[in-house]
C-alpha atoms as a PDB file:
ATOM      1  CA  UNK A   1     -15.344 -21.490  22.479  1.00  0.00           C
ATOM      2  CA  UNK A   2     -18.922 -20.373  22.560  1.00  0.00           C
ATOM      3  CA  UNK A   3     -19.704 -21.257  18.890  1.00  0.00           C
ATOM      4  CA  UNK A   4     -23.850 -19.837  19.611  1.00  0.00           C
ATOM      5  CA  UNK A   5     -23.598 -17.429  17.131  1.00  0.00           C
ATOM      6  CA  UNK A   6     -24.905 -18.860  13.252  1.00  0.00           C
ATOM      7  CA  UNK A   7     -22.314 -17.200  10.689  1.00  0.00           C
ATOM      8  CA  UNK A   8     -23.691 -17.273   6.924  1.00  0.00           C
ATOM      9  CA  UNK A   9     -20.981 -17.439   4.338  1.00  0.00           C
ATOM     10  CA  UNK A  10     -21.915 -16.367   0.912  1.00  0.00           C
ATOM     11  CA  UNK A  11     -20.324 -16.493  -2.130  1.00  0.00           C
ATOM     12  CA  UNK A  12     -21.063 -15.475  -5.709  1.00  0.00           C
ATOM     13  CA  UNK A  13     -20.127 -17.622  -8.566  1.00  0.00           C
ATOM     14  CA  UNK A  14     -20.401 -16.505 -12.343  1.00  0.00           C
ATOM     15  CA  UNK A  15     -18.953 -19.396 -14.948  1.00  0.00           C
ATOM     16  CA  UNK A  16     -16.942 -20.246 -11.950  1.00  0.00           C
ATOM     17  CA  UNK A  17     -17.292 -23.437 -11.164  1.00  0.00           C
ATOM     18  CA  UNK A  18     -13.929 -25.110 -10.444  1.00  0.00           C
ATOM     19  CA  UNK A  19     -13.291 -21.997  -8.550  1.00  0.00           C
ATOM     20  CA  UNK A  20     -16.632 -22.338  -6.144  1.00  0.00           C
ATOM     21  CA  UNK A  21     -15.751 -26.017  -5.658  1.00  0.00           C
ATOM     22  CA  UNK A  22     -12.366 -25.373  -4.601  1.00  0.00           C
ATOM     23  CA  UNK A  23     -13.276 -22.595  -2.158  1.00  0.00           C
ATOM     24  CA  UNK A  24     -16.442 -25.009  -1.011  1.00  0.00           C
ATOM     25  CA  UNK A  25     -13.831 -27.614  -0.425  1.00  0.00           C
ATOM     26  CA  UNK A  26     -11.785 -25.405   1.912  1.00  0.00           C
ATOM     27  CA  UNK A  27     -14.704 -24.480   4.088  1.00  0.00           C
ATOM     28  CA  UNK A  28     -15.685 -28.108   4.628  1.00  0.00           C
ATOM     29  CA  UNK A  29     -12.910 -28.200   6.746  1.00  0.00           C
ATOM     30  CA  UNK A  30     -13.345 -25.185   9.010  1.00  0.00           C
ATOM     31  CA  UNK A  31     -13.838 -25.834  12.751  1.00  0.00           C
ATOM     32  CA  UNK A  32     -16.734 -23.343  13.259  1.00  0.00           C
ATOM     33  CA  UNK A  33     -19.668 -25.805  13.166  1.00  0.00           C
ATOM     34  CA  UNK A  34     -22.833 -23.430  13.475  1.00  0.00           C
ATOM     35  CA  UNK A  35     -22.384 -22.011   9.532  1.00  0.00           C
ATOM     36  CA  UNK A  36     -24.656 -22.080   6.795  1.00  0.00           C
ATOM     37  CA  UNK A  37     -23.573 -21.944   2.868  1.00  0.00           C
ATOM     38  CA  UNK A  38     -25.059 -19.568   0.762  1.00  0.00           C
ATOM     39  CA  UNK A  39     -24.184 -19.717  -3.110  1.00  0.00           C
ATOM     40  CA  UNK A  40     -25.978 -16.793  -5.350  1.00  0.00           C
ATOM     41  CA  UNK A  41     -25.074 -18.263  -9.260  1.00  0.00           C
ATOM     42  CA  UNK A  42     -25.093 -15.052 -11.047  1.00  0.00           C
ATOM     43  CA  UNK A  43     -27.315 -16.808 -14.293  1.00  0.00           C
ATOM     44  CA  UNK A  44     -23.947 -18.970 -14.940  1.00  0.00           C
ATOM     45  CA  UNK A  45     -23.798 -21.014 -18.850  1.00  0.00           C
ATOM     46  CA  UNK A  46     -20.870 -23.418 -17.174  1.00  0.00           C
ATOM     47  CA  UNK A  47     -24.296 -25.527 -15.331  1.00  0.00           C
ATOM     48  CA  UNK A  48     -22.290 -24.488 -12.304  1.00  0.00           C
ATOM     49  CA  UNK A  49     -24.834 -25.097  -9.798  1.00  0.00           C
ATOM     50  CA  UNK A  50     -25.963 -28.376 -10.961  1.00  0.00           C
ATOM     51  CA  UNK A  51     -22.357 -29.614 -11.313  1.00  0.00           C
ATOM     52  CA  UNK A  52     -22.002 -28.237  -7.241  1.00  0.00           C
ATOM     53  CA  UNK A  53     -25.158 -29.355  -6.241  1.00  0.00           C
ATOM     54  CA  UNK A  54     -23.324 -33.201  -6.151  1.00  0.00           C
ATOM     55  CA  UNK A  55     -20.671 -32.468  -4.417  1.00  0.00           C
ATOM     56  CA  UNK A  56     -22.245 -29.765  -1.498  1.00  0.00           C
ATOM     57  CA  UNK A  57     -26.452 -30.616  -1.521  1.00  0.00           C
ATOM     58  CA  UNK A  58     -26.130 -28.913   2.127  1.00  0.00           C
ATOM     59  CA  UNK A  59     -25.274 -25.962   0.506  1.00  0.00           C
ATOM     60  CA  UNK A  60     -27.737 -22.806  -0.188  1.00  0.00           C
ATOM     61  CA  UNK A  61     -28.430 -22.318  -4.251  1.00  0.00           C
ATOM     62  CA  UNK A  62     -29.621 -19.370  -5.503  1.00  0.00           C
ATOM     63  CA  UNK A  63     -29.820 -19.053  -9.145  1.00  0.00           C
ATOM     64  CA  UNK A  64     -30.431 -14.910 -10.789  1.00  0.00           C
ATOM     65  CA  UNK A  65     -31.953 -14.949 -13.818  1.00  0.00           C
ATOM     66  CA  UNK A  66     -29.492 -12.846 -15.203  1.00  0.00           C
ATOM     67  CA  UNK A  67     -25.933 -11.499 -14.021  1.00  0.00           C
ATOM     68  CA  UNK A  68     -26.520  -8.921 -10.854  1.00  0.00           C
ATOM     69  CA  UNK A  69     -22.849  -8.664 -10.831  1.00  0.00           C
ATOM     70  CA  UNK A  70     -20.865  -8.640  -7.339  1.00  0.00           C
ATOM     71  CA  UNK A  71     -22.601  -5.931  -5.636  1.00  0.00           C
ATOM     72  CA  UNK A  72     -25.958  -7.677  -6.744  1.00  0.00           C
ATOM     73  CA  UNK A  73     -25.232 -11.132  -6.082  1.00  0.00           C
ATOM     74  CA  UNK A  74     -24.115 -10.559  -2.359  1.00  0.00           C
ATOM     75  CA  UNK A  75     -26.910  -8.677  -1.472  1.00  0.00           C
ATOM     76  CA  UNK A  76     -28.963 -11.521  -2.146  1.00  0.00           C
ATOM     77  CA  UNK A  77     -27.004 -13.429  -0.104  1.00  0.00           C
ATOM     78  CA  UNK A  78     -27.316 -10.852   2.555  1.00  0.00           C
ATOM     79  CA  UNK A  79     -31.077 -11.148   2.002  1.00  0.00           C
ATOM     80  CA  UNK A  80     -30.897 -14.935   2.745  1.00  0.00           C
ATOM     81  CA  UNK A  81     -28.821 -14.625   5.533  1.00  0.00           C
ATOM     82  CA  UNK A  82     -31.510 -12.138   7.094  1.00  0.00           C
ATOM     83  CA  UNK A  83     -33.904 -15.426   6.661  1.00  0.00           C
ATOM     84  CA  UNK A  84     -31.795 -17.629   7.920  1.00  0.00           C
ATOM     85  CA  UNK A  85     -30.926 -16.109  11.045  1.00  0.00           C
ATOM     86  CA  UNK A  86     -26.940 -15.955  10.803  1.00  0.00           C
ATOM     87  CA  UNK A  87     -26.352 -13.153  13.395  1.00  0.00           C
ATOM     88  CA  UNK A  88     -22.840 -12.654  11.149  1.00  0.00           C
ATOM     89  CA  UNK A  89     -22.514 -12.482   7.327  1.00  0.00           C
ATOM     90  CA  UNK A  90     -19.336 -13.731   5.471  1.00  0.00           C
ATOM     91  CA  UNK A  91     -18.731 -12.306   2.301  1.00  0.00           C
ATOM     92  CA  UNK A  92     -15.842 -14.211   0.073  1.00  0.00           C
ATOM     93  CA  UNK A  93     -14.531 -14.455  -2.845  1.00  0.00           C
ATOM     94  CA  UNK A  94     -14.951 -17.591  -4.859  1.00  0.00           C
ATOM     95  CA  UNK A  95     -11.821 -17.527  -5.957  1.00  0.00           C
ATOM     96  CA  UNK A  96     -10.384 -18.392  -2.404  1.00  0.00           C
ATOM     97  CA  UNK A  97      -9.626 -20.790   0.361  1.00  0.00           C
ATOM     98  CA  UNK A  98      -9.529 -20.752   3.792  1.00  0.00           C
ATOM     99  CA  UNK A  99      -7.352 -21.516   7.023  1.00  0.00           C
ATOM    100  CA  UNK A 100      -9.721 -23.975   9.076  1.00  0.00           C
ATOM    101  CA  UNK A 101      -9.842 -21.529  12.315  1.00  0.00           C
ATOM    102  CA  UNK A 102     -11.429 -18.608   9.708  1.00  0.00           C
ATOM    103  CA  UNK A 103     -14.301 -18.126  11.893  1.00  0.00           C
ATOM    104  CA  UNK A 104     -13.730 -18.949  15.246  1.00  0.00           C
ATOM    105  CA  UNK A 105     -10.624 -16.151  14.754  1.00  0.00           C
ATOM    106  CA  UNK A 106     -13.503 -13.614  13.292  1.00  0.00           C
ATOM    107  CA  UNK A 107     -16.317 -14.375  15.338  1.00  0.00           C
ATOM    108  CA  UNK A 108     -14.139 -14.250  18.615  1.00  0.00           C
ATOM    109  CA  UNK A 109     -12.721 -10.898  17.330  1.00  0.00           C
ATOM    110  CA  UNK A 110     -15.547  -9.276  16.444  1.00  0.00           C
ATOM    111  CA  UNK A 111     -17.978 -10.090  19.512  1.00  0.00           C
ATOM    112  CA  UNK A 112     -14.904  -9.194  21.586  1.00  0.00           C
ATOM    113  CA  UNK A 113     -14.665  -5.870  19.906  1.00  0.00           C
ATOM    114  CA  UNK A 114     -17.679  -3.836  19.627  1.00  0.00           C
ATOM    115  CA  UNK A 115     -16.319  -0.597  18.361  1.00  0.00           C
ATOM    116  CA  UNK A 116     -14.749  -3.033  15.596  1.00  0.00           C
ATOM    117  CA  UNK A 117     -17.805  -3.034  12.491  1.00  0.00           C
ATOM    118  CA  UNK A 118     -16.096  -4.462  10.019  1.00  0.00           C
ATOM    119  CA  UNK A 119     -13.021  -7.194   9.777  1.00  0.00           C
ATOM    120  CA  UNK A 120     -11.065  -9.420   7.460  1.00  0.00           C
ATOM    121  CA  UNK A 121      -8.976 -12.253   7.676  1.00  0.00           C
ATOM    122  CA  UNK A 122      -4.808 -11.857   6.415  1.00  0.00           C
ATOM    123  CA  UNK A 123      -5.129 -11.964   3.031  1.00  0.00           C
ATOM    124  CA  UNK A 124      -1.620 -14.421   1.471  1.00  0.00           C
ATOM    125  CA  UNK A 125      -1.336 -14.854  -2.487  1.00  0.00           C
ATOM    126  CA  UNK A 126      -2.344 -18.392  -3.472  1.00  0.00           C
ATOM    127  CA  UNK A 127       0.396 -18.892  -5.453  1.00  0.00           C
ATOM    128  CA  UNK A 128       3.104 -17.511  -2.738  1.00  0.00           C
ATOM    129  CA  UNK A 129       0.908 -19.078   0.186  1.00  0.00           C
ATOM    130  CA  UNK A 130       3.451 -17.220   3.178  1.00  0.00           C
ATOM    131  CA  UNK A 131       3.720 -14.324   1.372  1.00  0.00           C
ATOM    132  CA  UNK A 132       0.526 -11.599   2.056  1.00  0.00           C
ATOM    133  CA  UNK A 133      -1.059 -10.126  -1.040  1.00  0.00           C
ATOM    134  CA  UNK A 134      -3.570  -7.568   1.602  1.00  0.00           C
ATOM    135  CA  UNK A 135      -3.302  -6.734   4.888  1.00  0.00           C
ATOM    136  CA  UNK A 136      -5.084  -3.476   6.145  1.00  0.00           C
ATOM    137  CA  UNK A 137      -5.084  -0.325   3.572  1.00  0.00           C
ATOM    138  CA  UNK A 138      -5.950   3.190   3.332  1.00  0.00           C
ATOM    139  CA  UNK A 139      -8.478   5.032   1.202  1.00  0.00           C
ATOM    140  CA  UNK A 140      -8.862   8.359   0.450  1.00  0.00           C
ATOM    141  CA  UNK A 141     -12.041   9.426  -0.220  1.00  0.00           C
ATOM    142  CA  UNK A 142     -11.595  11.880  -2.693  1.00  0.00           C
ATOM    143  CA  UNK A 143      -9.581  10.587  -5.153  1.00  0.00           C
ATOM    144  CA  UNK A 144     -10.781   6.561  -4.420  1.00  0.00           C
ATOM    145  CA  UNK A 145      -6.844   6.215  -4.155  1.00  0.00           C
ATOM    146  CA  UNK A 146      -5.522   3.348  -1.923  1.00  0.00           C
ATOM    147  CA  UNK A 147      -2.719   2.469  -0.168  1.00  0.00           C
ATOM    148  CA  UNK A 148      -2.525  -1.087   0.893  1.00  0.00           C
ATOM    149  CA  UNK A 149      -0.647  -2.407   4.295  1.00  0.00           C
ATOM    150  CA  UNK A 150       1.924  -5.367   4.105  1.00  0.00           C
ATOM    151  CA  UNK A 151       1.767  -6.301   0.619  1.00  0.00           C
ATOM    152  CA  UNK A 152       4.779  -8.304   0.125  1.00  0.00           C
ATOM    153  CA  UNK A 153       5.614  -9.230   3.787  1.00  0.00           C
ATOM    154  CA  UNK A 154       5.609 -12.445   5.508  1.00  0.00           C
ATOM    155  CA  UNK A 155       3.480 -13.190   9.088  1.00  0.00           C
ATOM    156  CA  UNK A 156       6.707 -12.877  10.930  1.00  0.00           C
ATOM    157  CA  UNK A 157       7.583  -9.297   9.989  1.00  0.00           C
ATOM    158  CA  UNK A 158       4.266  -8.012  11.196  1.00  0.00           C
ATOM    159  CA  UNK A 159       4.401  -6.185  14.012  1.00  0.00           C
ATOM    160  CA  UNK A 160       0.689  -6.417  15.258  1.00  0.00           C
ATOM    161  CA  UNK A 161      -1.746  -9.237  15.463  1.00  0.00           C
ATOM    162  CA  UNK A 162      -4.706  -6.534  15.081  1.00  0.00           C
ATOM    163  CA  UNK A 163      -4.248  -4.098  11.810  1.00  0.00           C
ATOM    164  CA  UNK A 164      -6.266  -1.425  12.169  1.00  0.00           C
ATOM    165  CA  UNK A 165      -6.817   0.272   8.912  1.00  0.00           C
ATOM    166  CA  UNK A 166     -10.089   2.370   6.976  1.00  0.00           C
ATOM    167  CA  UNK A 167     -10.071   0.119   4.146  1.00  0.00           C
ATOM    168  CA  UNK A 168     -10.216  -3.919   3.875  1.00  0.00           C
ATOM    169  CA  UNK A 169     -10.537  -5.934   0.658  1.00  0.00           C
ATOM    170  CA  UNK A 170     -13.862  -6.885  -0.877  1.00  0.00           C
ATOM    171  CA  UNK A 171     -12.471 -10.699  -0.940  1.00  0.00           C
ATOM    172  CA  UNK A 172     -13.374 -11.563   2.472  1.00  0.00           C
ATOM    173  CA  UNK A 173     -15.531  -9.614   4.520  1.00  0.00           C
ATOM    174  CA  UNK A 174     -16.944  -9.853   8.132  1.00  0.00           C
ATOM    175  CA  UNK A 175     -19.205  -8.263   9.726  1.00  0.00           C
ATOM    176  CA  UNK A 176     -22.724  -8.709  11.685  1.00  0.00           C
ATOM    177  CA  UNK A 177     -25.728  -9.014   9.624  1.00  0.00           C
ATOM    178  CA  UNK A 178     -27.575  -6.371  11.347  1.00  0.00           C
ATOM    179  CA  UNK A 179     -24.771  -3.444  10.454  1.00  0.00           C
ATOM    180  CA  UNK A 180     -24.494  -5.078   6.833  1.00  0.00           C
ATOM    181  CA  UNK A 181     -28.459  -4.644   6.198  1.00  0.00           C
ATOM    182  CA  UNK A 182     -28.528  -1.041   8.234  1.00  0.00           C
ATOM    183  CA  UNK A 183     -25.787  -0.225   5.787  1.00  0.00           C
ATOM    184  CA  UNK A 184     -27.624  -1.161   2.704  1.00  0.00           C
ATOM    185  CA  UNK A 185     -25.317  -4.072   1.615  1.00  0.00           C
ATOM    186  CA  UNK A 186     -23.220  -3.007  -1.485  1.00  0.00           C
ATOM    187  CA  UNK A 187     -24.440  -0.627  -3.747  1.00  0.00           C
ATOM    188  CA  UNK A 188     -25.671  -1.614  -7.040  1.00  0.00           C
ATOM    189  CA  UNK A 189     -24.138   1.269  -9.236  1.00  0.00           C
ATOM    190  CA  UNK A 190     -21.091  -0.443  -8.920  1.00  0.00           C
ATOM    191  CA  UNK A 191     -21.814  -3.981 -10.341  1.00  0.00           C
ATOM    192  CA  UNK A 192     -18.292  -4.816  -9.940  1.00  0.00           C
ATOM    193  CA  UNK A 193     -15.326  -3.224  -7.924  1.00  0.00           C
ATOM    194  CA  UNK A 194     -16.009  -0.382  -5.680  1.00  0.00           C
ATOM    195  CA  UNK A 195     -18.651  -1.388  -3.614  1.00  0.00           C
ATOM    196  CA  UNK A 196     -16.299  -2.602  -0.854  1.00  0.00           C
ATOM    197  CA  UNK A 197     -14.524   0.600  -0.729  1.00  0.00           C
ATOM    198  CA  UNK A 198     -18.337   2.717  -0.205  1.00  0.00           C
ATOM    199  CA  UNK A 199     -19.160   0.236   2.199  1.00  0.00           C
ATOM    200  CA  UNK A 200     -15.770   0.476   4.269  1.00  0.00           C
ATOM    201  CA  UNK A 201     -16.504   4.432   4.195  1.00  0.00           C
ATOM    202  CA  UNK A 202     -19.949   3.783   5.497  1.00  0.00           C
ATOM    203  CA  UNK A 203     -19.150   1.437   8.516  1.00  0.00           C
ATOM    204  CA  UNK A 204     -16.533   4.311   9.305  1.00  0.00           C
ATOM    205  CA  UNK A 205     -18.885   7.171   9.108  1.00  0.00           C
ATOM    206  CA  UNK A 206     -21.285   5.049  11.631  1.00  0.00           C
ATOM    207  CA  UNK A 207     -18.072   5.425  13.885  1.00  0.00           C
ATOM    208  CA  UNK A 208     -16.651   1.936  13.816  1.00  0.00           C
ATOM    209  CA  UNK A 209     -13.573   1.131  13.602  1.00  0.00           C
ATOM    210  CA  UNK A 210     -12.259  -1.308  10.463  1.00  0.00           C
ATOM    211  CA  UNK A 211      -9.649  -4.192  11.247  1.00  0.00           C
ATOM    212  CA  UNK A 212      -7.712  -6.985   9.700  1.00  0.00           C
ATOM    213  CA  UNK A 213      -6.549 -10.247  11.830  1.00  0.00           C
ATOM    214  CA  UNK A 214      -3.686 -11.828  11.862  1.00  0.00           C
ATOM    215  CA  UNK A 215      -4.282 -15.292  13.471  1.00  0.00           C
ATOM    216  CA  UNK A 216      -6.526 -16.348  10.438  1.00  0.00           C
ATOM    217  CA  UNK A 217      -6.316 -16.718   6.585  1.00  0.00           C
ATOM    218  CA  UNK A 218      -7.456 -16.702   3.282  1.00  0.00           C
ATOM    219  CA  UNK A 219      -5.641 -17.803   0.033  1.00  0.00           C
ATOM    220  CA  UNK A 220      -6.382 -15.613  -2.820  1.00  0.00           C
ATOM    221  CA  UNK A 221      -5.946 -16.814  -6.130  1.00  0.00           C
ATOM    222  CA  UNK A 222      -6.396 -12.889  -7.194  1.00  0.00           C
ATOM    223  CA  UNK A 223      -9.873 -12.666  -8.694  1.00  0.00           C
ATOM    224  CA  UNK A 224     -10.202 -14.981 -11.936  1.00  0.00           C
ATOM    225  CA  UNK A 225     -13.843 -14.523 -12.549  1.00  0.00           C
ATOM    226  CA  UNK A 226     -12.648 -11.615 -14.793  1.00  0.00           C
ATOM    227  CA  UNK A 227      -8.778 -12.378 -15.342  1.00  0.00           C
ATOM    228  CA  UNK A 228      -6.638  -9.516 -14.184  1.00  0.00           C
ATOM    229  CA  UNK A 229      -5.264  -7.156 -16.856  1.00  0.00           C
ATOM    230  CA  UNK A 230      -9.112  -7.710 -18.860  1.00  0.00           C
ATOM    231  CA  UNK A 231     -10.381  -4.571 -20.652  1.00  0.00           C
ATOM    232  CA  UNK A 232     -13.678  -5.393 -18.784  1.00  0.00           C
ATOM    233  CA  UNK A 233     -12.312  -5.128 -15.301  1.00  0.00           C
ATOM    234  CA  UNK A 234     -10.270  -2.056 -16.455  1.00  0.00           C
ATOM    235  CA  UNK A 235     -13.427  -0.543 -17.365  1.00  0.00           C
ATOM    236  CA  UNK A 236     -15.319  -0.804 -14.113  1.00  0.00           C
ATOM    237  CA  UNK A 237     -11.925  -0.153 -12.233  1.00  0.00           C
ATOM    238  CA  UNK A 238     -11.733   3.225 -13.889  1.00  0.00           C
ATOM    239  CA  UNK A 239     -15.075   3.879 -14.225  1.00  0.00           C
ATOM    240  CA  UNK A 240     -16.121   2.979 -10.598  1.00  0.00           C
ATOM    241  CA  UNK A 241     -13.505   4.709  -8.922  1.00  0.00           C
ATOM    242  CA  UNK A 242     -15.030   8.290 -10.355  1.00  0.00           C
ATOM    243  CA  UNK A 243     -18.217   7.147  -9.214  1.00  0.00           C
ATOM    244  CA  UNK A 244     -17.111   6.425  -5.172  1.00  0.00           C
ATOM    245  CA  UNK A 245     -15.605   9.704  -5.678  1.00  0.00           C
ATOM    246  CA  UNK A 246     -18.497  11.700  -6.880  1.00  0.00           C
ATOM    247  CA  UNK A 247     -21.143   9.434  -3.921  1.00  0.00           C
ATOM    248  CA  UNK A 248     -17.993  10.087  -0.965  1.00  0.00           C
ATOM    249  CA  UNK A 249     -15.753  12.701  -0.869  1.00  0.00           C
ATOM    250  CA  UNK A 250     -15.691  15.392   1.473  1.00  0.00           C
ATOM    251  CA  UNK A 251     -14.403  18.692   0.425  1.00  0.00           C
ATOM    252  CA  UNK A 252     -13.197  17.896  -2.568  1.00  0.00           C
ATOM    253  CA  UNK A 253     -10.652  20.326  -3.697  1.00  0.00           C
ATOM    254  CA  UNK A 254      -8.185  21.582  -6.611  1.00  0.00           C
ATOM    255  CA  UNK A 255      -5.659  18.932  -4.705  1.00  0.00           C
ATOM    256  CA  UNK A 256      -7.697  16.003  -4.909  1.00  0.00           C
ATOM    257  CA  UNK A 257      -8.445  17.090  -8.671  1.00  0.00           C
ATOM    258  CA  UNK A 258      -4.862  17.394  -9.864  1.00  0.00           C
ATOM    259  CA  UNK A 259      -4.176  13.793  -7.942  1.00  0.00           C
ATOM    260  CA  UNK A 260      -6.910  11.854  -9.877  1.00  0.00           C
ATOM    261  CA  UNK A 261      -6.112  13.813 -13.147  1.00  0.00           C
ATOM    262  CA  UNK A 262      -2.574  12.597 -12.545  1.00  0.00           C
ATOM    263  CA  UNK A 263      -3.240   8.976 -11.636  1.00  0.00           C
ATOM    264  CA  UNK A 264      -5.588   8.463 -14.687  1.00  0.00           C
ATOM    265  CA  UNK A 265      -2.995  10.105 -16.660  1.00  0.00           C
ATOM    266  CA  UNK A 266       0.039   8.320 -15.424  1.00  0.00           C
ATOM    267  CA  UNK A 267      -1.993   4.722 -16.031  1.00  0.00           C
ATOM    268  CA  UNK A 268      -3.196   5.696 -19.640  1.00  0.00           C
ATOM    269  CA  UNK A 269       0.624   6.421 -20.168  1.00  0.00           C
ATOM    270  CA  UNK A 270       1.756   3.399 -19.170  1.00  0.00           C
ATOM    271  CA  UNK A 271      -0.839   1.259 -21.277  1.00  0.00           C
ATOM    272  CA  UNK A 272       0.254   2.941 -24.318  1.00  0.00           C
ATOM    273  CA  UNK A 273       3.986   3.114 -23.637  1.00  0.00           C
ATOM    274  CA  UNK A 274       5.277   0.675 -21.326  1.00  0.00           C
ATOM    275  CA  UNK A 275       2.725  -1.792 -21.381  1.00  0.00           C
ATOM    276  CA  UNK A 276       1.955  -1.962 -25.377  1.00  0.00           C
ATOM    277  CA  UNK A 277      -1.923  -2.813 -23.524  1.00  0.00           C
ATOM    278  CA  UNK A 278      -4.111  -0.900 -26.205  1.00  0.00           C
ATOM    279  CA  UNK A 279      -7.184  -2.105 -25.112  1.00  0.00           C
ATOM    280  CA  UNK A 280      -6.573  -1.363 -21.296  1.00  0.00           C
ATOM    281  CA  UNK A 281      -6.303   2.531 -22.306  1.00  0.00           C
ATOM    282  CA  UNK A 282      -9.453   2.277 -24.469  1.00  0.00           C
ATOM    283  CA  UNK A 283     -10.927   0.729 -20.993  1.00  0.00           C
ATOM    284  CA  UNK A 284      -9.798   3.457 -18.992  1.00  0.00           C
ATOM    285  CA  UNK A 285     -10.570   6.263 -21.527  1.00  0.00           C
ATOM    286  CA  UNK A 286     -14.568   4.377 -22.282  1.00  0.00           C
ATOM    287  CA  UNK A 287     -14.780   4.131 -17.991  1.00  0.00           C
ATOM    288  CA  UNK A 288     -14.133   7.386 -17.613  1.00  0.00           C
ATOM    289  CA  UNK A 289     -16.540   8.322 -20.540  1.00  0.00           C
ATOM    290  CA  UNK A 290     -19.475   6.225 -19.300  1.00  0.00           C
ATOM    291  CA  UNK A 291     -18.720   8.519 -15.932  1.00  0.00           C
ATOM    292  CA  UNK A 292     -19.341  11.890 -17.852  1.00  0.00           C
ATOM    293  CA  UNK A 293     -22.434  10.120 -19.124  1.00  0.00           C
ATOM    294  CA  UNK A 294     -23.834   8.906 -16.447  1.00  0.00           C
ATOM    295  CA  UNK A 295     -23.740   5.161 -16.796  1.00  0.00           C
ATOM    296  CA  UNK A 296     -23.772   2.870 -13.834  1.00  0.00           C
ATOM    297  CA  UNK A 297     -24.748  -1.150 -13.137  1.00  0.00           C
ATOM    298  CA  UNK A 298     -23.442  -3.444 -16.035  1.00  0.00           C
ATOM    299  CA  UNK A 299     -23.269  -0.467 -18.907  1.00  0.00           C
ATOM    300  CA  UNK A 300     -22.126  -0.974 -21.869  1.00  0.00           C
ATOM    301  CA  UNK A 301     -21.211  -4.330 -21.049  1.00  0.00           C
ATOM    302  CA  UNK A 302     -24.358  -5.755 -19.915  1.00  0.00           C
ATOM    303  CA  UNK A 303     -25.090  -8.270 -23.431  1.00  0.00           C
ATOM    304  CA  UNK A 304     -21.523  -9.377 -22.636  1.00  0.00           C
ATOM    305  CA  UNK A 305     -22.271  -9.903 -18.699  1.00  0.00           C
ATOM    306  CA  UNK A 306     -25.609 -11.690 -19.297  1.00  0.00           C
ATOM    307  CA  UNK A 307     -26.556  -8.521 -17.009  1.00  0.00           C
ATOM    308  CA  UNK A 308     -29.492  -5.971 -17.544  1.00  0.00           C
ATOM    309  CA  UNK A 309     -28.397  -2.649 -18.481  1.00  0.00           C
ATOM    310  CA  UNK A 310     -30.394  -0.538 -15.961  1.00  0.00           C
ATOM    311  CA  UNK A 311     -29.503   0.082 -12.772  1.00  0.00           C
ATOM    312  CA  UNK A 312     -31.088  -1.621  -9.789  1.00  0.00           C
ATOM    313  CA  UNK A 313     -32.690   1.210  -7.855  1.00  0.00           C
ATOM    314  CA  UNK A 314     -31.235   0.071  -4.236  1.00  0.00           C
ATOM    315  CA  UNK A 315     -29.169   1.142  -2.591  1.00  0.00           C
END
């Protein structure tokens, strides 16, 4: 295939170093050739760069000062993939691996496909590698509910190659460098979670359409930056969700109300009853708080995060 087109794949890393190097060990082995590697170290205390720069020197460092979070780190990615020409811009997770054909199967897709903006990769749970942990979902705007597509199914009960869908998950991320930049990259209120939901909702509101592909994958060991289940992530989850709300929905109504009162309801319940998880309801209530207050970027947990407590002013 016609491999012209330069595709930068960037990654944040924060303390994750095994993680990075795993994930840079998959990608030696894709069969797309005209890629650069773009690493943004989110001020890291594991010497994660240093430790990577031995195994990958070819690889693009970039090393914050302090922790920009996930919104933050990949739009300084995007900013070096602007210099360096890529006319496509991978965003993934570092806590992944890929199938070798990852971007031939994008590229080809997405030059193929004009009226396609955005597009991930099948999405199979590292542990259960045939069994797929994402592919395609459903937003709603105005409640920042999703429903996800396939979850639990194997390749062979799909019933499409293409998945065509309004929402795709912020692990891996295609799309061409020009629409990623025009649409701002991620927004920086969010820090972490969120932003790939706003920026699915803005692709579609430019009147493209958003896609998952079959015929490539990635391996997702199901985010262990922050380990699932932490009060942290609970926080931002909760918190971040209120704020896509408030920046997307269209004509929001007493419906929409009654469904996120519910849901935040329901989930407080079951921390306190079913789950015994005390500190994930003190998350949810102190997200939900920080809302009503006001507070975006890193918040209260900037000292924790290594992150600065304002809020970046772009986008």
């Amino acid at each position: 295939m016609d491999q012209a087109s330069l595709v930068a794949i960037t990654i944040v890393n924060y303390n994750g170093y095994a993680l990075t190097r795993d994930c840079l060990r998959s990608l030696a082995q894709i069969t797309y050739k005209n890629h650069v590697l773009i690493v943004v170290d989110n001020a890291s205390g594991d010497n994660s760069v240093q430790r990577l720069r031995e195994e990958f020197p070819a690889v693009h460092y970039i090393q914050n000062l302090y922790n920009m979070g996930f919104t933050g780190g990949n739009n300084i990615g995007l900013k070096k993939a602007k210099q360096l020409g890529a006319e496509y811009v991978f965003f993934l997770n570092n806590d992944t691996i890929v199938s070798e054909n990852i971007l031939d199967e994008l590229t080809t897709f997405v030059s193929g496909n004009p009226d396609v903006g955005l597009v991930g990769p099948l999405t199979y749970y590292y542990e259960a590698r045939n069994i797929i942990s994402f592919g395609g979902g459903y937003i709603n705007r105005n409640t920042g509910i999703y429903v996800q597509y396939n979850k639990g199914k194997t390749l062979d009960q799909l019933e499409s190659q293409v998945i065509y869908c309004n929402f795709v998950a912020g692990a891996a991320l295609f799309l061409s460098t020009a629409l990623a930049d025009a649409m701002g990259g991620f927004s920086n209120v969010y820090f972490l979670t969120s932003e790939e939901s706003e920026l699915c909702v803005r692709v579609a509101d430019k009147g493209y359409k958003l896609a998952v592909i079959t015929s490539c994958s990635v391996w997702h060991k199901v985010s262990q930056t922050l380990t699932v289940g932490s009060s942290i992530r609970a926080y931002f989850l909760f918190r971040n969700t209120l704020l896509f709300v408030k920046r997307n929905a269209v004509r929001f109504g007493a419906r929409d109300l009654i469904e996120l009162v519910w849901s935040y309801g329901k989930s407080f319940a079951w921390y306190v009853l079913k789950g015994r998880d005390f500190s994930g309801a003190k998350a949810l209530f102190l997200g939900t708080l920080d809302f009503f207050k006001g507070t975006t970027g890193a918040g209260r947990y900037a000292e924790k995060l290594n992150a600065r407590s304002d809020t970046v002013s772009f986008p």
